[in-house]
N, C-alpha and C. Protein backbone atom coordinates (compact mmCIF):
# COMPACT_ATOMS: atom_id res chain seq x y z
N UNK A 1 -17.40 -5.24 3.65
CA UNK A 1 -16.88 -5.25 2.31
C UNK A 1 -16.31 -6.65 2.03
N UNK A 2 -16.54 -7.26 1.29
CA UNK A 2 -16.24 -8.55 0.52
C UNK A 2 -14.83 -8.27 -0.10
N UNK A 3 -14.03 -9.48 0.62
CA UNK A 3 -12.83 -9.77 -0.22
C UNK A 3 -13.31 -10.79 -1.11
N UNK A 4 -12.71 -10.22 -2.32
CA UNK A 4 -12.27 -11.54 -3.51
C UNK A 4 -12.10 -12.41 -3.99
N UNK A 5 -10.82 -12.36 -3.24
CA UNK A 5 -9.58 -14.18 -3.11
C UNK A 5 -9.67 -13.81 -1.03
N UNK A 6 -9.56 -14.77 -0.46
CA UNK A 6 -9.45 -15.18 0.62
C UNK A 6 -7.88 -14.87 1.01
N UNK A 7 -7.70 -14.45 2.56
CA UNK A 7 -6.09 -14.24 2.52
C UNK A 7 -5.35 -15.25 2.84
N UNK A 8 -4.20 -15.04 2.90
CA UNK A 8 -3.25 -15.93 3.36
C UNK A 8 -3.34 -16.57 4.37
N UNK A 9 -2.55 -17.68 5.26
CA UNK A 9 -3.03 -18.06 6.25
C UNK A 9 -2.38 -16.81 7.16
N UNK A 10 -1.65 -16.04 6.67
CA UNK A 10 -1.24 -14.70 7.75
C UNK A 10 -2.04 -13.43 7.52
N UNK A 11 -3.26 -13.69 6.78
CA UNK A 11 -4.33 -12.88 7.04
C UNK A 11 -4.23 -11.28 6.14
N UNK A 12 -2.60 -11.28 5.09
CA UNK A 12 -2.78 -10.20 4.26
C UNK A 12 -3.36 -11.18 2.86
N UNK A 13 -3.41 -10.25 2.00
CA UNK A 13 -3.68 -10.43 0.86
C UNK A 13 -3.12 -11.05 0.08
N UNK A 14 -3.56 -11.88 -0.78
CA UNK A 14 -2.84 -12.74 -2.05
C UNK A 14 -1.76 -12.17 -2.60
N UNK A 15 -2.08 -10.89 -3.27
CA UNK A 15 -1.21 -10.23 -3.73
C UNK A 15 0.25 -9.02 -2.98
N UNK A 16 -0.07 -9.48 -1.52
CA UNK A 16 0.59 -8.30 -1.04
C UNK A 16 1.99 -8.55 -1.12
N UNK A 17 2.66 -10.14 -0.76
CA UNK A 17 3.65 -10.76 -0.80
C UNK A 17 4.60 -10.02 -2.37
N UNK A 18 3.92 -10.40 -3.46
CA UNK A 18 3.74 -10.16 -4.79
C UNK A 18 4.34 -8.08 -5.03
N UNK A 19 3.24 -7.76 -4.31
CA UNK A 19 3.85 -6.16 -4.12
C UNK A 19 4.95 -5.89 -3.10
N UNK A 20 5.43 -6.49 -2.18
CA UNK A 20 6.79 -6.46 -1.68
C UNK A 20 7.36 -6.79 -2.50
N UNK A 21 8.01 -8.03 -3.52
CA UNK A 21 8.59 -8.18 -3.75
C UNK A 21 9.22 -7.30 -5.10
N UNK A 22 8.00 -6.44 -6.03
CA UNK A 22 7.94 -5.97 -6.57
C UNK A 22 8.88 -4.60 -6.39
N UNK A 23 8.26 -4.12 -5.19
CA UNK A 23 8.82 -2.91 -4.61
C UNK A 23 10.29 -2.68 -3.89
N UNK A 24 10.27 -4.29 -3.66
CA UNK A 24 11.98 -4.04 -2.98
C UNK A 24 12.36 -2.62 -2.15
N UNK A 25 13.47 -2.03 -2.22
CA UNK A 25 14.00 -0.90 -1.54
C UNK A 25 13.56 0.11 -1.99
N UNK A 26 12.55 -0.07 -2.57
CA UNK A 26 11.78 1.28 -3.20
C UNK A 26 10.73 1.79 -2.46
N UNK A 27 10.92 3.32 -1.76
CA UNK A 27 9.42 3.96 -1.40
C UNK A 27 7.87 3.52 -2.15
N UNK A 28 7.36 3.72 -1.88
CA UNK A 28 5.90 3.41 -2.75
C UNK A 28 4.82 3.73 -2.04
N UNK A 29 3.47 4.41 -3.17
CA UNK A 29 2.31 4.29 -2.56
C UNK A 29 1.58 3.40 -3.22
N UNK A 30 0.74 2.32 -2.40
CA UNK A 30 0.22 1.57 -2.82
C UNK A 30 -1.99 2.01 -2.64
N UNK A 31 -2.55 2.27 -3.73
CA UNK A 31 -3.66 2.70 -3.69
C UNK A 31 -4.77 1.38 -4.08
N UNK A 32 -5.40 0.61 -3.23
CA UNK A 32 -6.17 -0.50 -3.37
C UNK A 32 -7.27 -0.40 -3.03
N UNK A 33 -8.65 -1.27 -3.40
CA UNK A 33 -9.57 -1.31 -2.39
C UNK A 33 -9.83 -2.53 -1.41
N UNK A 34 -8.59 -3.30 -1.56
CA UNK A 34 -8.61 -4.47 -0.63
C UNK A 34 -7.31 -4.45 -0.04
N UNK A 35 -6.87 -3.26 0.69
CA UNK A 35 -5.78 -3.48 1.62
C UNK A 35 -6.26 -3.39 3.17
N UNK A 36 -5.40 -3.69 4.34
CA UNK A 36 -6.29 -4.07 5.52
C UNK A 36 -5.10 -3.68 6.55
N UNK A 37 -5.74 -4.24 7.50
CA UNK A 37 -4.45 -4.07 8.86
C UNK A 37 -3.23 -5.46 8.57
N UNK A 38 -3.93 -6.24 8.03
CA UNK A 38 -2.59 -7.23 7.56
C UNK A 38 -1.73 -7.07 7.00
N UNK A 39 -2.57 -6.46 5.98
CA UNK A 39 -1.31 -6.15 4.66
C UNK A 39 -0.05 -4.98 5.38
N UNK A 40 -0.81 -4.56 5.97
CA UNK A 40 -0.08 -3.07 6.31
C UNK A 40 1.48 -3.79 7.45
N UNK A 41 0.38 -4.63 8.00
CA UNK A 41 1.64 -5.42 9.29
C UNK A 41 2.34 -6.29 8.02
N UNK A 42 2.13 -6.76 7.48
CA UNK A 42 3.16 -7.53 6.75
C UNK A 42 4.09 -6.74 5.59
N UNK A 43 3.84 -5.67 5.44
CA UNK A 43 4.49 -4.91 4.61
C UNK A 43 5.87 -4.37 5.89
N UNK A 44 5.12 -4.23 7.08
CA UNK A 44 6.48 -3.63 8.06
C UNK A 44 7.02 -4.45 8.72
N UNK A 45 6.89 -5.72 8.97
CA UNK A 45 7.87 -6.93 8.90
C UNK A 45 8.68 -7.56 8.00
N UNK A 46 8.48 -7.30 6.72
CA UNK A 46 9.02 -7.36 5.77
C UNK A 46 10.45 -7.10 5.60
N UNK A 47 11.19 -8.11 5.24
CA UNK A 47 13.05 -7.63 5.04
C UNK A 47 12.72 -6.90 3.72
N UNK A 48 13.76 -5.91 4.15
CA UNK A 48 14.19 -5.02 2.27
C UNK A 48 13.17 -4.34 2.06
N UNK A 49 11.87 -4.08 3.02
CA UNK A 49 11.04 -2.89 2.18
C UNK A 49 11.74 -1.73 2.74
N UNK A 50 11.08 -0.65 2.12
CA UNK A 50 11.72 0.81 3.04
C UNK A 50 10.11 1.63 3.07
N UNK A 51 9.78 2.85 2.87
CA UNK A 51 8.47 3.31 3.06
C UNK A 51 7.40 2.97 2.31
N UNK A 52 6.47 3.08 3.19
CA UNK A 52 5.32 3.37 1.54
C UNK A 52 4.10 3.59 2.54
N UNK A 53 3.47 4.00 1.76
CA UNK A 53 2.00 4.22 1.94
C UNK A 53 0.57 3.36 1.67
N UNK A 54 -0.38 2.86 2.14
CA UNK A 54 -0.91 1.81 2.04
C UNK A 54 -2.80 2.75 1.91
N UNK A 55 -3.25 3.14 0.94
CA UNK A 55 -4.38 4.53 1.02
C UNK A 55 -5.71 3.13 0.04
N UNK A 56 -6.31 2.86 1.16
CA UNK A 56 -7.62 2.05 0.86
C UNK A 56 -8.73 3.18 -0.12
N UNK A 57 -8.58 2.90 -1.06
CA UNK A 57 -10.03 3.04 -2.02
C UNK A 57 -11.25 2.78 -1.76
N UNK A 58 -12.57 3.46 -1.79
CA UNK A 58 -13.49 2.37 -1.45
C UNK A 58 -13.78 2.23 -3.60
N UNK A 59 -14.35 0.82 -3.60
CA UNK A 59 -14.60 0.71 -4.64
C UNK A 59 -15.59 1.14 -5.45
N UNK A 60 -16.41 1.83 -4.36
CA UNK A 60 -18.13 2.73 -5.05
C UNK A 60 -17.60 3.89 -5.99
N UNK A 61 -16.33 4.47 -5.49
CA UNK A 61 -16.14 6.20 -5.46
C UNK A 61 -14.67 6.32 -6.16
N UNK A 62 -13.90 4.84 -6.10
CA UNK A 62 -12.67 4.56 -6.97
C UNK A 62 -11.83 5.95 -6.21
N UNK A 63 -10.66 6.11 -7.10
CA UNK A 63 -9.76 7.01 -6.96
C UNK A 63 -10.14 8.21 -6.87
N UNK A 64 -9.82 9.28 -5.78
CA UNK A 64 -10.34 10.24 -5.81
C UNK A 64 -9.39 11.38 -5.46
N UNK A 65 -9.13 13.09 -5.90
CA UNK A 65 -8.31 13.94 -5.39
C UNK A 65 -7.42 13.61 -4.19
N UNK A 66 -8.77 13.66 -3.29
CA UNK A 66 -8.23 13.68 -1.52
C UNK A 66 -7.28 12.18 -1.49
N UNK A 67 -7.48 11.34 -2.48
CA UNK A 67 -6.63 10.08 -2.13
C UNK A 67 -4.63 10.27 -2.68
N UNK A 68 -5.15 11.31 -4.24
CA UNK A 68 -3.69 11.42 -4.50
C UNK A 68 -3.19 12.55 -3.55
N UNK A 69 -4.11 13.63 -3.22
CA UNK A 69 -3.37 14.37 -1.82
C UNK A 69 -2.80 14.12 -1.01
N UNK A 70 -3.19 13.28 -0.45
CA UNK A 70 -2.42 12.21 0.65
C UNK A 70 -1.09 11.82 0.25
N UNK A 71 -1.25 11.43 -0.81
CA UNK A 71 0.13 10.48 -1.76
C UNK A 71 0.99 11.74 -1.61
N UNK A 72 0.59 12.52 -2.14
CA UNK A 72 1.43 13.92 -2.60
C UNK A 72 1.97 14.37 -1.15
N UNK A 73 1.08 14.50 -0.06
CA UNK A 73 1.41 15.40 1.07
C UNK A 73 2.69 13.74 1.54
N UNK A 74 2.58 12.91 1.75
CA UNK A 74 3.70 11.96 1.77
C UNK A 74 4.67 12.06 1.11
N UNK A 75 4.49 12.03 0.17
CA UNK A 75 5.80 11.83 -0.82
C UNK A 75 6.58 13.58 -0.67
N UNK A 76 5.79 14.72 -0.52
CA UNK A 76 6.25 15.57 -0.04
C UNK A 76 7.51 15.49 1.63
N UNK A 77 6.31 15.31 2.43
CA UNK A 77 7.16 15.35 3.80
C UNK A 77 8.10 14.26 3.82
N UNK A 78 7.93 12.91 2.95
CA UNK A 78 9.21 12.43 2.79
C UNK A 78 10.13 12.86 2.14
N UNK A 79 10.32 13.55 1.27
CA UNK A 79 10.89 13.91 0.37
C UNK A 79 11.48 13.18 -1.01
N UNK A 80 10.25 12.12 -1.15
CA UNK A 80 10.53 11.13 -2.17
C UNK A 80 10.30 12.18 -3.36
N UNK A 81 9.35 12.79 -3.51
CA UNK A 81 8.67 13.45 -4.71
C UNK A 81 10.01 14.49 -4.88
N UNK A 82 11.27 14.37 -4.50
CA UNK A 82 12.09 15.13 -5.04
C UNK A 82 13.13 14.15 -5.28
N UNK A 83 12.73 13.13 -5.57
CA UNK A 83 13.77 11.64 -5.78
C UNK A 83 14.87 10.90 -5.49
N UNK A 84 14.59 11.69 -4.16
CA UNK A 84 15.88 11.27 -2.88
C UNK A 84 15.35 9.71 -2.72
């Protein structure tokens, strides 16, 4: 699968820096079709993030049920989806 923009020299994504900072102390699911094992390591080294979810899209088939299920069964067993 072809990336886009080329990554960082730490191998996440252009934009991932951009979505930490966005997200701050906020849970989050993040639904992309260019997220990777980088992004994912640089999201958990990260000062000031707290959870989130990182659910790769493929871009043929876009967003699909089984992808917000996931979100849902997370945000469930975390108990974000009750806005703790």
């Amino acid at each position: 699968m072809a990336r886009d923009r080329p990554p960082s020299e730490h191998g996440e994504m252009f934009k991932t820096p951009h979505v930490a900072a966005y997200a701050g102390r906020r849970p989050f699911v993040w639904f992309d079709d260019q997220v990777w094992a980088e992004d994912e390591e640089y999201l958990r080294v990260s000062q000031g993030l707290t959870d989130f979810l990182l659910i790769h899209v493929d871009p043929r088939t876009g967003l699909t049920r089984e992808h917000l299920g996931m979100a849902h069964e997370w945000l469930t067993l975390t108990g974000f989806s009750q806005g703790s």
